[in-house]
PDB file of N, CA and C in Angstrom:
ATOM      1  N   UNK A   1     158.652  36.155  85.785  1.00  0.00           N
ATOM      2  CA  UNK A   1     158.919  36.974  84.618  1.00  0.00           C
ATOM      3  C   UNK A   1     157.727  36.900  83.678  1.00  0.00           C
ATOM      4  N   UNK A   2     156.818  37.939  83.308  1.00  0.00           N
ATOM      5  CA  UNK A   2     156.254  38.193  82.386  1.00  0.00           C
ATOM      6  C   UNK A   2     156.234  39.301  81.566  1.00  0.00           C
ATOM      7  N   UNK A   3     155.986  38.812  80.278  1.00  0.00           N
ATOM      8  CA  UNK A   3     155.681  40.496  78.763  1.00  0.00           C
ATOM      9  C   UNK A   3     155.288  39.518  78.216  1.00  0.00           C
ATOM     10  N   UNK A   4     153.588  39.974  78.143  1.00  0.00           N
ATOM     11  CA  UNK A   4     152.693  39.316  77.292  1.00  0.00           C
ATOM     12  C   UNK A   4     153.660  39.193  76.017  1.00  0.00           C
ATOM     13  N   UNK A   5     154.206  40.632  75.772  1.00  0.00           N
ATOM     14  CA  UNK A   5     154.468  40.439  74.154  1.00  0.00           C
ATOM     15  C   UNK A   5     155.220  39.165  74.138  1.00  0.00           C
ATOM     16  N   UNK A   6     156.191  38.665  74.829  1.00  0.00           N
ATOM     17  CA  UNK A   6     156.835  37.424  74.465  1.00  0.00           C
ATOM     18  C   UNK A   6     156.722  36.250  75.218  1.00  0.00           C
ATOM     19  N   UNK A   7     156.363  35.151  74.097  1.00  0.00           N
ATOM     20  CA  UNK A   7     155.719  34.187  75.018  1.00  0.00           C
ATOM     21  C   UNK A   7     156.751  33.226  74.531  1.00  0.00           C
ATOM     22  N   UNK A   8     157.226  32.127  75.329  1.00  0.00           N
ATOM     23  CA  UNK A   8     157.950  31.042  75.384  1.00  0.00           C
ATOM     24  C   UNK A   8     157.325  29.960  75.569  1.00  0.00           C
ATOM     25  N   UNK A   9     157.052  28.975  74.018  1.00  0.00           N
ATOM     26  CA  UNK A   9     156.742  27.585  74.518  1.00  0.00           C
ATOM     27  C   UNK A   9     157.757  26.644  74.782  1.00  0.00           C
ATOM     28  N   UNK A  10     157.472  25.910  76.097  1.00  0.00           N
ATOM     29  CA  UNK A  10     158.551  25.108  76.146  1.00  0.00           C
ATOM     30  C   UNK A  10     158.479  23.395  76.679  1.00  0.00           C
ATOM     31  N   UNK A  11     159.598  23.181  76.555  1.00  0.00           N
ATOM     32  CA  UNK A  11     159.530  21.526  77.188  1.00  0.00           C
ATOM     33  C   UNK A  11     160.650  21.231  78.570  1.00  0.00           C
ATOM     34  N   UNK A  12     160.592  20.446  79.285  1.00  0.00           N
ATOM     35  CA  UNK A  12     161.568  20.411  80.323  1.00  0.00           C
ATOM     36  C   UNK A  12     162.921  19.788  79.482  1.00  0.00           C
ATOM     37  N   UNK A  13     163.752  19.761  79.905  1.00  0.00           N
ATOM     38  CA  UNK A  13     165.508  18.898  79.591  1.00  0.00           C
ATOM     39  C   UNK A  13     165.492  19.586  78.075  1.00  0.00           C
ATOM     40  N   UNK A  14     165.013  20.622  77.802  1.00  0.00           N
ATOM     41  CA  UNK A  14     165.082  21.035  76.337  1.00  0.00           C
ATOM     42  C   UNK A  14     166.430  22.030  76.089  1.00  0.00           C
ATOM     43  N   UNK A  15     167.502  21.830  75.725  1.00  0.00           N
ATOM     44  CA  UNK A  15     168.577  22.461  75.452  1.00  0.00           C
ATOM     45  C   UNK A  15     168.348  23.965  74.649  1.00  0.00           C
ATOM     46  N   UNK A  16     167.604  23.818  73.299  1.00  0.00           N
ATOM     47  CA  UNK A  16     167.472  24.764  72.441  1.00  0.00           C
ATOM     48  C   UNK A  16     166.659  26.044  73.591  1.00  0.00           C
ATOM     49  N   UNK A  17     165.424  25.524  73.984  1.00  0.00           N
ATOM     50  CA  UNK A  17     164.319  25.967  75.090  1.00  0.00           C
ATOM     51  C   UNK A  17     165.603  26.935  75.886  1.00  0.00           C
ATOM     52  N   UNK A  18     166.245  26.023  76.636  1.00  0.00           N
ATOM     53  CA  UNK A  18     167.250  27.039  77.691  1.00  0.00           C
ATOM     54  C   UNK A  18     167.852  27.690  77.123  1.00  0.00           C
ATOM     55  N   UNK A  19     168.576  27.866  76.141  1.00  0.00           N
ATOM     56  CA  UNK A  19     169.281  28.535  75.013  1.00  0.00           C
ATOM     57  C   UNK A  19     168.695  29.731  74.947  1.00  0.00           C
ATOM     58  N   UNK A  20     167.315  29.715  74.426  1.00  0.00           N
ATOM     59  CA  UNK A  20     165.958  31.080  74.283  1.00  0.00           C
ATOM     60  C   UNK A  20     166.242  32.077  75.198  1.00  0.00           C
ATOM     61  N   UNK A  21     166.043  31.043  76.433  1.00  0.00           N
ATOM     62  CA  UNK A  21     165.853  31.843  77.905  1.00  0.00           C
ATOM     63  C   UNK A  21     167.032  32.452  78.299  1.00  0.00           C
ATOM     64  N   UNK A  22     168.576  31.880  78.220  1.00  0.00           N
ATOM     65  CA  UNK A  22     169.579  32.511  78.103  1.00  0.00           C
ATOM     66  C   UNK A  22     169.559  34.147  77.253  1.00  0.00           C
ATOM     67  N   UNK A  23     169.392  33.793  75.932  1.00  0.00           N
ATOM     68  CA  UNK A  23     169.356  35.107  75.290  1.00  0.00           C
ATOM     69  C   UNK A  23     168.222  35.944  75.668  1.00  0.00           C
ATOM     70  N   UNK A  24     167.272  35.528  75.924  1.00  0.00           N
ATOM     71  CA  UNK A  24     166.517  36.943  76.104  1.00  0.00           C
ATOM     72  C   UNK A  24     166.824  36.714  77.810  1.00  0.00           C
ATOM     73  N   UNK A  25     167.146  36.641  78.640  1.00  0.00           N
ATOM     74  CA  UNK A  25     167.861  36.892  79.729  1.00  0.00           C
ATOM     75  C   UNK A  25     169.102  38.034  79.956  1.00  0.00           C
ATOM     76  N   UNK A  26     169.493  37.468  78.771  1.00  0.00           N
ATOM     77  CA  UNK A  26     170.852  38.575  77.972  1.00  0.00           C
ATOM     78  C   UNK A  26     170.166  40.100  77.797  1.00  0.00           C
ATOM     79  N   UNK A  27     169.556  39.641  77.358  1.00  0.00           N
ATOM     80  CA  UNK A  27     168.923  40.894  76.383  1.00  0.00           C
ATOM     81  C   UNK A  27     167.997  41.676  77.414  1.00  0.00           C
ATOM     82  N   UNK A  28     167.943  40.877  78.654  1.00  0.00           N
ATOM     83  CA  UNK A  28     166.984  42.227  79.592  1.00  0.00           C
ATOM     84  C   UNK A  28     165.607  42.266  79.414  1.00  0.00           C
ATOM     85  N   UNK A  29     165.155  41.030  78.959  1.00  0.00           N
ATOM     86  CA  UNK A  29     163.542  40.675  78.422  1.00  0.00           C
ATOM     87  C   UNK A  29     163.268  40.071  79.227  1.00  0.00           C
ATOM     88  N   UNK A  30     161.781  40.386  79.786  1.00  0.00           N
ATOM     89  CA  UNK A  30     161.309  39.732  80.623  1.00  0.00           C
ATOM     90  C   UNK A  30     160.035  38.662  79.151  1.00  0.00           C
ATOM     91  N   UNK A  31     159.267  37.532  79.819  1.00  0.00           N
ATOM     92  CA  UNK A  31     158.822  36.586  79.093  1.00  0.00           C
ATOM     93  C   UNK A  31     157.966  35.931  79.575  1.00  0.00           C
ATOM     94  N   UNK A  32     156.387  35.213  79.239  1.00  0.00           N
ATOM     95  CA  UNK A  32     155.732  34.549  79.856  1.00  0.00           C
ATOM     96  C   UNK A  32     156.365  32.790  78.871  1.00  0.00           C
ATOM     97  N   UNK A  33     156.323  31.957  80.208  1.00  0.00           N
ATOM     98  CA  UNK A  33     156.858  30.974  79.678  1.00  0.00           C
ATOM     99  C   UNK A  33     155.797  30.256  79.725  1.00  0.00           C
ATOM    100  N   UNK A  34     155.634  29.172  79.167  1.00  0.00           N
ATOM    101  CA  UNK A  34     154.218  27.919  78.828  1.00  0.00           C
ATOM    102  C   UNK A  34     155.198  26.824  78.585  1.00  0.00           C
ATOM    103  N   UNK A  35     154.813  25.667  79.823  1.00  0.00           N
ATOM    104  CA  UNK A  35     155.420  24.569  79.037  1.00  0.00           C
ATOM    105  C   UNK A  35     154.166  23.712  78.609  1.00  0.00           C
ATOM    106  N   UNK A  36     154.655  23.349  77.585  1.00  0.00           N
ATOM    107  CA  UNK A  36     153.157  22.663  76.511  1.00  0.00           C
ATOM    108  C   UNK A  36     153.723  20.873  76.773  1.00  0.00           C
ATOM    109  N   UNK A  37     154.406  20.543  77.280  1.00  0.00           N
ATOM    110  CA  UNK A  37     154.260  19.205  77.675  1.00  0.00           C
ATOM    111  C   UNK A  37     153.054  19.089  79.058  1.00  0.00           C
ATOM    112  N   UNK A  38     153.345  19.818  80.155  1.00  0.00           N
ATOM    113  CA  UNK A  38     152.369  20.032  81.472  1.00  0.00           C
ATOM    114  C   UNK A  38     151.332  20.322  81.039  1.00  0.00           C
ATOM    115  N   UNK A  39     150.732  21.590  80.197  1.00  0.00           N
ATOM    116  CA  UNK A  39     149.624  21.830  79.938  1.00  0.00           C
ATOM    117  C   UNK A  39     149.056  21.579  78.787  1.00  0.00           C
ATOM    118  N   UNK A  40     147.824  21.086  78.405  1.00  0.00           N
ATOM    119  CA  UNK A  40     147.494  20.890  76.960  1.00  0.00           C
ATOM    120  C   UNK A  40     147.249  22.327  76.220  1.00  0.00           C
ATOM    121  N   UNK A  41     146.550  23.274  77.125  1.00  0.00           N
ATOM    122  CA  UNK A  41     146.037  24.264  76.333  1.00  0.00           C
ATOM    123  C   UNK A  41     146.876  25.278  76.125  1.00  0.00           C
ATOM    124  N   UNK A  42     148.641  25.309  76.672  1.00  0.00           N
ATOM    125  CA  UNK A  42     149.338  25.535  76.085  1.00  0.00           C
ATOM    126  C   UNK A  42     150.455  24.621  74.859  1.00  0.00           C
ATOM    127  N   UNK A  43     149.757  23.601  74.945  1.00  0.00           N
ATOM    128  CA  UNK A  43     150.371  22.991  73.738  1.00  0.00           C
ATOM    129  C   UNK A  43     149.819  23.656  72.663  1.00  0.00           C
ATOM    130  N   UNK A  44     147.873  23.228  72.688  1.00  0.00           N
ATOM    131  CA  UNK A  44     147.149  23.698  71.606  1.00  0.00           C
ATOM    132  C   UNK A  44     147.322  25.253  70.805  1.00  0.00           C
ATOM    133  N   UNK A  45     147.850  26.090  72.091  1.00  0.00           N
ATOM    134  CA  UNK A  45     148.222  27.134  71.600  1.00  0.00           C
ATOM    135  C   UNK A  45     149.220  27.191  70.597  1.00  0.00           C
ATOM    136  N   UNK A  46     150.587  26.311  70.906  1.00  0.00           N
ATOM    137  CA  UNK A  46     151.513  26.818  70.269  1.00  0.00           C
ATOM    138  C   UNK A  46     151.144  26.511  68.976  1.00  0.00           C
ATOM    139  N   UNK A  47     150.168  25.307  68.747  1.00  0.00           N
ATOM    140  CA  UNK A  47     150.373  24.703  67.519  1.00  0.00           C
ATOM    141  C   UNK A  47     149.168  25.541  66.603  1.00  0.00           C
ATOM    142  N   UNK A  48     148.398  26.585  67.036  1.00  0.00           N
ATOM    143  CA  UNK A  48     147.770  27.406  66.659  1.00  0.00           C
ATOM    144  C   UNK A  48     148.108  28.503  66.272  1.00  0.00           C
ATOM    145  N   UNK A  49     149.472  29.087  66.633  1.00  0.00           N
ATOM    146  CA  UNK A  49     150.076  30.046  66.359  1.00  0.00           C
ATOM    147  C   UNK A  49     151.649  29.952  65.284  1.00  0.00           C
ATOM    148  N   UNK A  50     151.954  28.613  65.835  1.00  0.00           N
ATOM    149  CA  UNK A  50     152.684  28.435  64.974  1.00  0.00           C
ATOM    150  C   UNK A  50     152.609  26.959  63.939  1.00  0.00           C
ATOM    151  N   UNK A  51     151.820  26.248  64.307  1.00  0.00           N
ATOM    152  CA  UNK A  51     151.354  25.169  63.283  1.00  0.00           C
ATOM    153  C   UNK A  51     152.786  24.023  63.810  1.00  0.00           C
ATOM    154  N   UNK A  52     153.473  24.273  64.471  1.00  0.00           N
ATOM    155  CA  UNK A  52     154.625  23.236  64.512  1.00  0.00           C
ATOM    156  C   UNK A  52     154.179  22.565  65.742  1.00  0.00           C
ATOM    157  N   UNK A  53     154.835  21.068  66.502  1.00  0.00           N
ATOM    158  CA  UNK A  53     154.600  20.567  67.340  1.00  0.00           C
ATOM    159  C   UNK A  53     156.088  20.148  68.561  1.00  0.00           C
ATOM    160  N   UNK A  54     156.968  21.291  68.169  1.00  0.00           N
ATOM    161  CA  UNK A  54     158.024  21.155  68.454  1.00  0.00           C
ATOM    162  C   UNK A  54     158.740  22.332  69.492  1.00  0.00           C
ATOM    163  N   UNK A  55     158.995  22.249  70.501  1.00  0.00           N
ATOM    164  CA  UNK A  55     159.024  23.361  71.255  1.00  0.00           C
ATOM    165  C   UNK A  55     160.745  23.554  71.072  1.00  0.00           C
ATOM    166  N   UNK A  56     161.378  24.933  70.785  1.00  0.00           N
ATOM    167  CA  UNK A  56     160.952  25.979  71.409  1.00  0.00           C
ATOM    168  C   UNK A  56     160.133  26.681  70.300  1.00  0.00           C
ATOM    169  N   UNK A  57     159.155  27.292  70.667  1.00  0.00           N
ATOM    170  CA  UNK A  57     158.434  28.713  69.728  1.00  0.00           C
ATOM    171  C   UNK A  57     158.544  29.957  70.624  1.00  0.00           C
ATOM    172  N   UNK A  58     159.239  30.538  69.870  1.00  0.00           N
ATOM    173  CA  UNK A  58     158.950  31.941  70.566  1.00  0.00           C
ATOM    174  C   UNK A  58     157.711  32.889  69.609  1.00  0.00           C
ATOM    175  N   UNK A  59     157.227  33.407  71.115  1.00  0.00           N
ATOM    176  CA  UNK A  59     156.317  34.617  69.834  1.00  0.00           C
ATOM    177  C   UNK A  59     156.633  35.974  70.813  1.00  0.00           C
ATOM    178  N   UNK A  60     157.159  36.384  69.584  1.00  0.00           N
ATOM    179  CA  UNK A  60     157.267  38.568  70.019  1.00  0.00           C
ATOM    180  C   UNK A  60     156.679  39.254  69.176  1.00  0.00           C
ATOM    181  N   UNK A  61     155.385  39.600  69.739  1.00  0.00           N
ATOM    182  CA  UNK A  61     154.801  40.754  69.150  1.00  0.00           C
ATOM    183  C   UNK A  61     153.829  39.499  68.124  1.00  0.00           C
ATOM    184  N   UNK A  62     153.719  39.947  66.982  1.00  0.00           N
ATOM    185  CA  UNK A  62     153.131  39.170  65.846  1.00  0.00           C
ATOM    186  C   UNK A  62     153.777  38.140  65.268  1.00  0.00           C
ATOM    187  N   UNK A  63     154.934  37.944  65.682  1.00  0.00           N
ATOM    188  CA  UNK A  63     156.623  37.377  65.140  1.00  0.00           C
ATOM    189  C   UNK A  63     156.417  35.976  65.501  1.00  0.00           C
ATOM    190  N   UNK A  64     156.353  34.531  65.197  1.00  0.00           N
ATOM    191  CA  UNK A  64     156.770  33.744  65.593  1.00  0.00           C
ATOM    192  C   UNK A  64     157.935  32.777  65.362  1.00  0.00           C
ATOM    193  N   UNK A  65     158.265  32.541  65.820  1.00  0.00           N
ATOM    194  CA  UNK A  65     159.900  31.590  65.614  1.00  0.00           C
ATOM    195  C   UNK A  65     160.015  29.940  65.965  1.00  0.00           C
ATOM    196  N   UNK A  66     160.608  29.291  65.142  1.00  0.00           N
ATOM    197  CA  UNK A  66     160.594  28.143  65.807  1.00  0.00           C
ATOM    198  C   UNK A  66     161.741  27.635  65.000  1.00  0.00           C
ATOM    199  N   UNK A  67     162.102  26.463  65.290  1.00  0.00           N
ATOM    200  CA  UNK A  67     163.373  25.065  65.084  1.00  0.00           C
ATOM    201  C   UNK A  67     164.461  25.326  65.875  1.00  0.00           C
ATOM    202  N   UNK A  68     165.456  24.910  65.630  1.00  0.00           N
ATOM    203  CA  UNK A  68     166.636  25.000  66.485  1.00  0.00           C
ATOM    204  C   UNK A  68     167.175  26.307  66.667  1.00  0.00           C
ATOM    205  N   UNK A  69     167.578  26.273  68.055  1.00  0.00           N
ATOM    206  CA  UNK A  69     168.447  27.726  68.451  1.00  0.00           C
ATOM    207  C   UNK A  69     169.223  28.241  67.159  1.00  0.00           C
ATOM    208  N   UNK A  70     170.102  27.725  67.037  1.00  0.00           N
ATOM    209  CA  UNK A  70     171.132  27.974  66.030  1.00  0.00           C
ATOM    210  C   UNK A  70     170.114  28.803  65.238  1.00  0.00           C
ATOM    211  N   UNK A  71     169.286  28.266  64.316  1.00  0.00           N
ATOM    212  CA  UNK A  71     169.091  28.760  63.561  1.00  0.00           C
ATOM    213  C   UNK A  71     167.505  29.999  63.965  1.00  0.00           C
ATOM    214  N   UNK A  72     167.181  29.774  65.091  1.00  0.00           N
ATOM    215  CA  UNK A  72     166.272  31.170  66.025  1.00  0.00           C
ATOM    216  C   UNK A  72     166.810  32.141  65.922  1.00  0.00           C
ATOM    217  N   UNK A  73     168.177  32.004  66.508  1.00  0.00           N
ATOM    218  CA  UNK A  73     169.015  33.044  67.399  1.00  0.00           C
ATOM    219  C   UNK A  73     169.376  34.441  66.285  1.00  0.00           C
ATOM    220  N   UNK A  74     169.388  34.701  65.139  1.00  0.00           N
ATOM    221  CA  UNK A  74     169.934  35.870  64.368  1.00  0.00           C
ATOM    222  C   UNK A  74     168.190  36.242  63.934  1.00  0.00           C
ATOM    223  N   UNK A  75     167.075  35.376  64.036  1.00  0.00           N
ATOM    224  CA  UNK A  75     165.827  35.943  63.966  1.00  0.00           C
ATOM    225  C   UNK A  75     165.481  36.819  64.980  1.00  0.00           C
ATOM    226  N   UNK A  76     165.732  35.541  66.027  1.00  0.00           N
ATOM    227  CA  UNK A  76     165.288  36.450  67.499  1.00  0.00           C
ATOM    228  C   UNK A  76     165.592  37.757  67.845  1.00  0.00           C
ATOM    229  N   UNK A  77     167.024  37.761  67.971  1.00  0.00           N
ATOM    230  CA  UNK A  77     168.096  39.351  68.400  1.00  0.00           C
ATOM    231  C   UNK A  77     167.385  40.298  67.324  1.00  0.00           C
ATOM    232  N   UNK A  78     167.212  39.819  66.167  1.00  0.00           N
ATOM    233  CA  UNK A  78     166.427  40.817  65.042  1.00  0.00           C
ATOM    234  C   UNK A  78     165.178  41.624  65.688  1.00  0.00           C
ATOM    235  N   UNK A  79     164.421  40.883  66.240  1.00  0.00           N
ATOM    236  CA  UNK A  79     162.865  41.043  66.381  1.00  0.00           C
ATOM    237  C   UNK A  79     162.681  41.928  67.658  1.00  0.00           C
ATOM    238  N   UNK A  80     164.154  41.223  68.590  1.00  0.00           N
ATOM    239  CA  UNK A  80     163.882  41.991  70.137  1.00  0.00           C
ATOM    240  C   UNK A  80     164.411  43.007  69.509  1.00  0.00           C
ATOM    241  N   UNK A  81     165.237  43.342  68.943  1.00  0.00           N
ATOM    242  CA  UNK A  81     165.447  45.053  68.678  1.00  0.00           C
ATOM    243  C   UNK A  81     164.516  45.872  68.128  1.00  0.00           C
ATOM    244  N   UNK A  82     163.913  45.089  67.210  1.00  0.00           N
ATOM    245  CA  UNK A  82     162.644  45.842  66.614  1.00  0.00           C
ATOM    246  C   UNK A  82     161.824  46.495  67.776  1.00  0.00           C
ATOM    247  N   UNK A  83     160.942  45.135  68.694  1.00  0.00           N
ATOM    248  CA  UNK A  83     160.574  45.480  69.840  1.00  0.00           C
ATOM    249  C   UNK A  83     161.064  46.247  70.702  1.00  0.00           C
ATOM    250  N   UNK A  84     162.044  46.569  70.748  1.00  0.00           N
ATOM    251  CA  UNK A  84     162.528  47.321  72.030  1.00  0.00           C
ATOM    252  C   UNK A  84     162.928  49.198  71.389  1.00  0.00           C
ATOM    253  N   UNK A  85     162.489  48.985  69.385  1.00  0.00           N
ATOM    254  CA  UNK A  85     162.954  50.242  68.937  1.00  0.00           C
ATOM    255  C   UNK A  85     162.029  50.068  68.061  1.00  0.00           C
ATOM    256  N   UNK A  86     160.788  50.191  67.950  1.00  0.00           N
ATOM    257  CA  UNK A  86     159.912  50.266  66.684  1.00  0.00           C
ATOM    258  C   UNK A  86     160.457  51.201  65.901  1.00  0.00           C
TER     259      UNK A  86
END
């Protein structure tokens, strides 16, 4: 699964992380995923784009997101609609 536009940083055994992937799974989004524990230069990324050191980050479009699902999840659904309806 890839769309540049949305990129998934992630970690393995990460609950919130699978959570992400659930909803935009839902939602019919395809996603490039990065896990930033395996790779450094997707760690360095995330923390370049979003300044946090905490995975999950999503980025759609210019949009980035991060902390717990709970509180992602009414950003996210926001943003993929945007994306999917400029």
């Amino acid at each position: 699964m890839s769309d540049p536009a949305i990129v998934l940083y992630t970690v393995p055994d990460c609950r919130d992380c699978e959570a992400v992937k659930r909803l935009l799974r839902g939602a019919g989004r395809d996603w490039l995923e990065k896990d930033v524990r395996a790779d450094p230069a997707a760690h360095a990324e995330m923390l370049r784009v979003s300044g946090v050191r905490i995975a999950p980050v999503v980025s759609i479009g210019e949009q980035v997101f991060w902390g717990p699902f709970d509180e992602q999840r009414p950003r996210l659904l926001a943003a993929l609609a945007q994306e999917k309806n400029p």
